[in-house]
C-alpha atoms as a PDB file:
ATOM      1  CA  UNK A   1     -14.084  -1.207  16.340  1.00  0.00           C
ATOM      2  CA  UNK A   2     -10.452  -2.014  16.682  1.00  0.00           C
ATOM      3  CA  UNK A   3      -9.011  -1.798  20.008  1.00  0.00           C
ATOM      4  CA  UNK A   4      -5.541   0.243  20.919  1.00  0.00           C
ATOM      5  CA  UNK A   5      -3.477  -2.985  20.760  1.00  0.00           C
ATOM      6  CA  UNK A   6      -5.155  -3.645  17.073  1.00  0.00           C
ATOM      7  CA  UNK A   7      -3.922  -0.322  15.998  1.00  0.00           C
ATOM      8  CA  UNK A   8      -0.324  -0.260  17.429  1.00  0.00           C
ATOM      9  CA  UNK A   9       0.361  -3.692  15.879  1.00  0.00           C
ATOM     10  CA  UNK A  10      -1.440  -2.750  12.814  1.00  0.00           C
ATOM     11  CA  UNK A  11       1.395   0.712  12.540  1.00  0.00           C
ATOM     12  CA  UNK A  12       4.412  -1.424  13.881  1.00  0.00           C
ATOM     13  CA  UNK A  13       3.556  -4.066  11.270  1.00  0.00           C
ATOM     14  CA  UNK A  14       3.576  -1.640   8.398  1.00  0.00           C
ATOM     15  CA  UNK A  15       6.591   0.555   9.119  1.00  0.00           C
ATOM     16  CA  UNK A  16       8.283  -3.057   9.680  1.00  0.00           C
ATOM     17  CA  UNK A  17       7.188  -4.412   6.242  1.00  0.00           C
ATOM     18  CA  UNK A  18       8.036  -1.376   4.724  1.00  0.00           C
ATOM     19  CA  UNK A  19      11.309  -1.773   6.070  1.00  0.00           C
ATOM     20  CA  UNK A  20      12.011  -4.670   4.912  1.00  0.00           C
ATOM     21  CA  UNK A  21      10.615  -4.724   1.536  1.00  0.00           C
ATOM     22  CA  UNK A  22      13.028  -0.979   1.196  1.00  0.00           C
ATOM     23  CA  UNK A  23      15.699  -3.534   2.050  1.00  0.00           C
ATOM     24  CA  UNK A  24      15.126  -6.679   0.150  1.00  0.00           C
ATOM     25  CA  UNK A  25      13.620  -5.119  -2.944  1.00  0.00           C
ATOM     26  CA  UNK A  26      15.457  -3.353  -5.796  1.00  0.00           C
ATOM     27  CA  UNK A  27      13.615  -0.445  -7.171  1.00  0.00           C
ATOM     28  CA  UNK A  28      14.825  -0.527 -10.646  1.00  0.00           C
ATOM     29  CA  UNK A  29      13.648  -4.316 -10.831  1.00  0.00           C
ATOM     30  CA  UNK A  30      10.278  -4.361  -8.873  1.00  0.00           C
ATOM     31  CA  UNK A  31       9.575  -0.242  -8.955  1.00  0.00           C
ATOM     32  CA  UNK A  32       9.074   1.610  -5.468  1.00  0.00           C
ATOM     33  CA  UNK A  33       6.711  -0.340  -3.699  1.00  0.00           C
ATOM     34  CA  UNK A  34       4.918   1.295  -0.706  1.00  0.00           C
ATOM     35  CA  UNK A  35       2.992  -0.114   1.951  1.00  0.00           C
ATOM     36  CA  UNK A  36      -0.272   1.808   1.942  1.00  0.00           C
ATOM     37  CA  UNK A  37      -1.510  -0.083   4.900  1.00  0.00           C
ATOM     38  CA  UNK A  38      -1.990  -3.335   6.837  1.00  0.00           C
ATOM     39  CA  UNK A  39      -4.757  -4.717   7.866  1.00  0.00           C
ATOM     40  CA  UNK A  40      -4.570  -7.928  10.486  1.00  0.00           C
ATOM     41  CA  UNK A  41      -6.780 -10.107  11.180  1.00  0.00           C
ATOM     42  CA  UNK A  42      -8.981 -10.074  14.699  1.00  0.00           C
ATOM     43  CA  UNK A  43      -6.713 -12.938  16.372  1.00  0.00           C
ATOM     44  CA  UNK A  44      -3.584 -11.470  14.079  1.00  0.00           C
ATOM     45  CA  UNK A  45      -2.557 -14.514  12.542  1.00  0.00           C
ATOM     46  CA  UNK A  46      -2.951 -12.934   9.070  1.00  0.00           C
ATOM     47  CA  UNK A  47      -2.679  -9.531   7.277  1.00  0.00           C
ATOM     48  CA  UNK A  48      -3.370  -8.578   3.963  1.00  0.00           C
ATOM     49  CA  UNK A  49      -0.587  -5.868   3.145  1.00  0.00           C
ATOM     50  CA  UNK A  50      -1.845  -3.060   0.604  1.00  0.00           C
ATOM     51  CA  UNK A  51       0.725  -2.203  -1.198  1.00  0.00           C
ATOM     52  CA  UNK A  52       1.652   0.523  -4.213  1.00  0.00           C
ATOM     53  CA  UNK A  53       3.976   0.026  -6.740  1.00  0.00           C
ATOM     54  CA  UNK A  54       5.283   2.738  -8.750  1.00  0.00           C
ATOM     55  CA  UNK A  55       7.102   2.439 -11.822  1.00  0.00           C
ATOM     56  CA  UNK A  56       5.781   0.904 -16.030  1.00  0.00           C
ATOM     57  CA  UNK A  57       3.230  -1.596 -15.932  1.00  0.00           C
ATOM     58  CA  UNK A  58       6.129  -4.580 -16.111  1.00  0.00           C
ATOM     59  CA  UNK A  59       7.659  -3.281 -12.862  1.00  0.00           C
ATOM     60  CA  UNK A  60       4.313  -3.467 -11.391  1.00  0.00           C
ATOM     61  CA  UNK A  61       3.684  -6.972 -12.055  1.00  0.00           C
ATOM     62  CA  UNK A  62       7.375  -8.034 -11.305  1.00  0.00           C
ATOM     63  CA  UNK A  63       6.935  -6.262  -8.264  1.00  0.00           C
ATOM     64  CA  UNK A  64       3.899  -7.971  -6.790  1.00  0.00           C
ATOM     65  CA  UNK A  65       5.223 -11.589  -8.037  1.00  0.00           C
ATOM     66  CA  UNK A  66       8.577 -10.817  -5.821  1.00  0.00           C
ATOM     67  CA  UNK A  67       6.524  -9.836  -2.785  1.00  0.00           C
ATOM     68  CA  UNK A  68       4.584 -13.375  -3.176  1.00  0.00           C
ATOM     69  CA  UNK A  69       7.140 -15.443  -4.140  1.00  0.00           C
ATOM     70  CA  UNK A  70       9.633 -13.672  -0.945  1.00  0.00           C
ATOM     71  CA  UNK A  71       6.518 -13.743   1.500  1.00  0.00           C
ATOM     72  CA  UNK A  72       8.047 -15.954   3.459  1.00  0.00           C
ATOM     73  CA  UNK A  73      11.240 -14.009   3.625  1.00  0.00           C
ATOM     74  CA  UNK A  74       9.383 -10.905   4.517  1.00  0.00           C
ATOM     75  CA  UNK A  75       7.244 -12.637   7.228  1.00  0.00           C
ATOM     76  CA  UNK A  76      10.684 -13.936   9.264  1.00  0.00           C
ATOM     77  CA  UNK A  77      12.319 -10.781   8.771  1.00  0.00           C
ATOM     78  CA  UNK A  78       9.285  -9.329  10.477  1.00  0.00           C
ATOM     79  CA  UNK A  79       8.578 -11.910  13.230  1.00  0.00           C
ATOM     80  CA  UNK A  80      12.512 -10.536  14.410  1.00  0.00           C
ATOM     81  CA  UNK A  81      11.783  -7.099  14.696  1.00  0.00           C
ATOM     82  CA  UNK A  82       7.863  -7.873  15.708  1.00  0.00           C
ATOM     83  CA  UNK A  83       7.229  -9.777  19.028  1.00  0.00           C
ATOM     84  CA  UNK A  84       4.091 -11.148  19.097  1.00  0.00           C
ATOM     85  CA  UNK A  85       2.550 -14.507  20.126  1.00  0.00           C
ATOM     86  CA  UNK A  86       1.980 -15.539  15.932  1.00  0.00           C
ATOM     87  CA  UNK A  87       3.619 -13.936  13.104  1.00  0.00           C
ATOM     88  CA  UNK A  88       1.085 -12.973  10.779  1.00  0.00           C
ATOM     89  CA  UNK A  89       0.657 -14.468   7.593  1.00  0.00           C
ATOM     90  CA  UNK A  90       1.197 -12.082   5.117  1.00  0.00           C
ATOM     91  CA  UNK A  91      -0.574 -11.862   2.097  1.00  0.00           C
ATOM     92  CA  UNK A  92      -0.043  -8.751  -0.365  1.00  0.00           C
ATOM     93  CA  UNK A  93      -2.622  -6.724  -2.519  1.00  0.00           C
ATOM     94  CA  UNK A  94      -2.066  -4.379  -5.329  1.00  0.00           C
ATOM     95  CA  UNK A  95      -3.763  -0.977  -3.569  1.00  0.00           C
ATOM     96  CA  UNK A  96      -4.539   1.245  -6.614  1.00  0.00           C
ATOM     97  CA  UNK A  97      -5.984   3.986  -4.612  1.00  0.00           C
ATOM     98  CA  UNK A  98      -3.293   6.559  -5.043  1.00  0.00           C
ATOM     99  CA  UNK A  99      -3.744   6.389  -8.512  1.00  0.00           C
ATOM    100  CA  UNK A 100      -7.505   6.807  -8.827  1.00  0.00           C
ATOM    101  CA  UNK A 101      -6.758   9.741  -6.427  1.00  0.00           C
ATOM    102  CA  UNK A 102      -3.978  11.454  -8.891  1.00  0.00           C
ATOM    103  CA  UNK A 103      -6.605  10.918 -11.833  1.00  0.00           C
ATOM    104  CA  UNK A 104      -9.468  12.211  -9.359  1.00  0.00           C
ATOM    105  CA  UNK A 105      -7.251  15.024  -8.704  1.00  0.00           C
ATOM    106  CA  UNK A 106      -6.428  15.720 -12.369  1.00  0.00           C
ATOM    107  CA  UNK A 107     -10.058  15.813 -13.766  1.00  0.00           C
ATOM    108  CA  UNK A 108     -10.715  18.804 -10.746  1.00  0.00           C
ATOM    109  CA  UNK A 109      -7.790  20.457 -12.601  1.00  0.00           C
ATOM    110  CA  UNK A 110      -9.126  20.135 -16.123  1.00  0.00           C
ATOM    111  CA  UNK A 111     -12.348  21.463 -14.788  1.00  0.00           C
ATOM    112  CA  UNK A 112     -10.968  24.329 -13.552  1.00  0.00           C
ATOM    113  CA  UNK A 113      -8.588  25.151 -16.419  1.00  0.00           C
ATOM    114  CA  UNK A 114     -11.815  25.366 -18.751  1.00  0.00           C
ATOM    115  CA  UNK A 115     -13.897  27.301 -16.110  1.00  0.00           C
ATOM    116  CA  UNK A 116     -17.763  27.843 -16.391  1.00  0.00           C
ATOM    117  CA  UNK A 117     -19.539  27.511 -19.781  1.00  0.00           C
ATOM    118  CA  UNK A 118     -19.895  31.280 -21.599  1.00  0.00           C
ATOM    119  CA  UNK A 119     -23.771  29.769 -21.454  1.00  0.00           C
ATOM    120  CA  UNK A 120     -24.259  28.698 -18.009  1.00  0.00           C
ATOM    121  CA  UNK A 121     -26.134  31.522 -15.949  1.00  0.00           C
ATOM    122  CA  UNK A 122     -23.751  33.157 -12.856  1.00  0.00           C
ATOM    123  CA  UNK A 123     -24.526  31.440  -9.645  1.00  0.00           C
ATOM    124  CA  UNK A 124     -27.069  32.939  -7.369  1.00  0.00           C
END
């Protein structure tokens, strides 16, 4: 179980990425990319970075190649609005989660569009 410190780092390093990726990043080149959530590592001398990216496919993968090839960029950037002992290495992941939950949420919708079968008996 993460301790208090673990979480407060884990927040300031995500609204600091976030930050900086609004910053450095273009949206109509790489898409909106979000930082779903951080997760360092016990001794915090790496995070992996979940990250969404909305926009076509080609955004999406131009996206994630920026983040990698500016990591470095993004991990100073970071280490001057984050004091801590080591700056994390950073490394991103594509976090799809959002949009299993939109297609999640749009099945429950078809479902209830068509309602209950004319042949299925009333619930009891």
């Amino acid at each position: 179980m993460p301790g208090v410190r673990h979480e407060r780092v884990r927040e300031l390093l995500k609204r600091e990425i976030g930050e900086s990726i609004r910053r450095e990043f273009n949206v109509s080149d790489t898409g909106l990319i979000s930082v779903n959530d951080v997760d360092p590592a016990g001794d915090l001398k790496s995070a992996v970075v979940y990250v969404s990216i909305l926009g076509n496919a080609d955004q999406q993968k131009r996206g994630l190649q920026r983040l990698n090839e500016h990591r470095i960029r993004l991990q100073a950037l970071v280490a001057r609005a984050v004091v801590l002992k080591y700056t994390p290495l950073l490394k991103f992941v594509l976090d799809d989660s959002i949009v299993r939950g939109n297609r999640v949420l749009q099945i429950i919708e078809e479902i209830e569009k068509t309602g209950p079968a004319d042949n299925d008996p009333p619930p009891a």
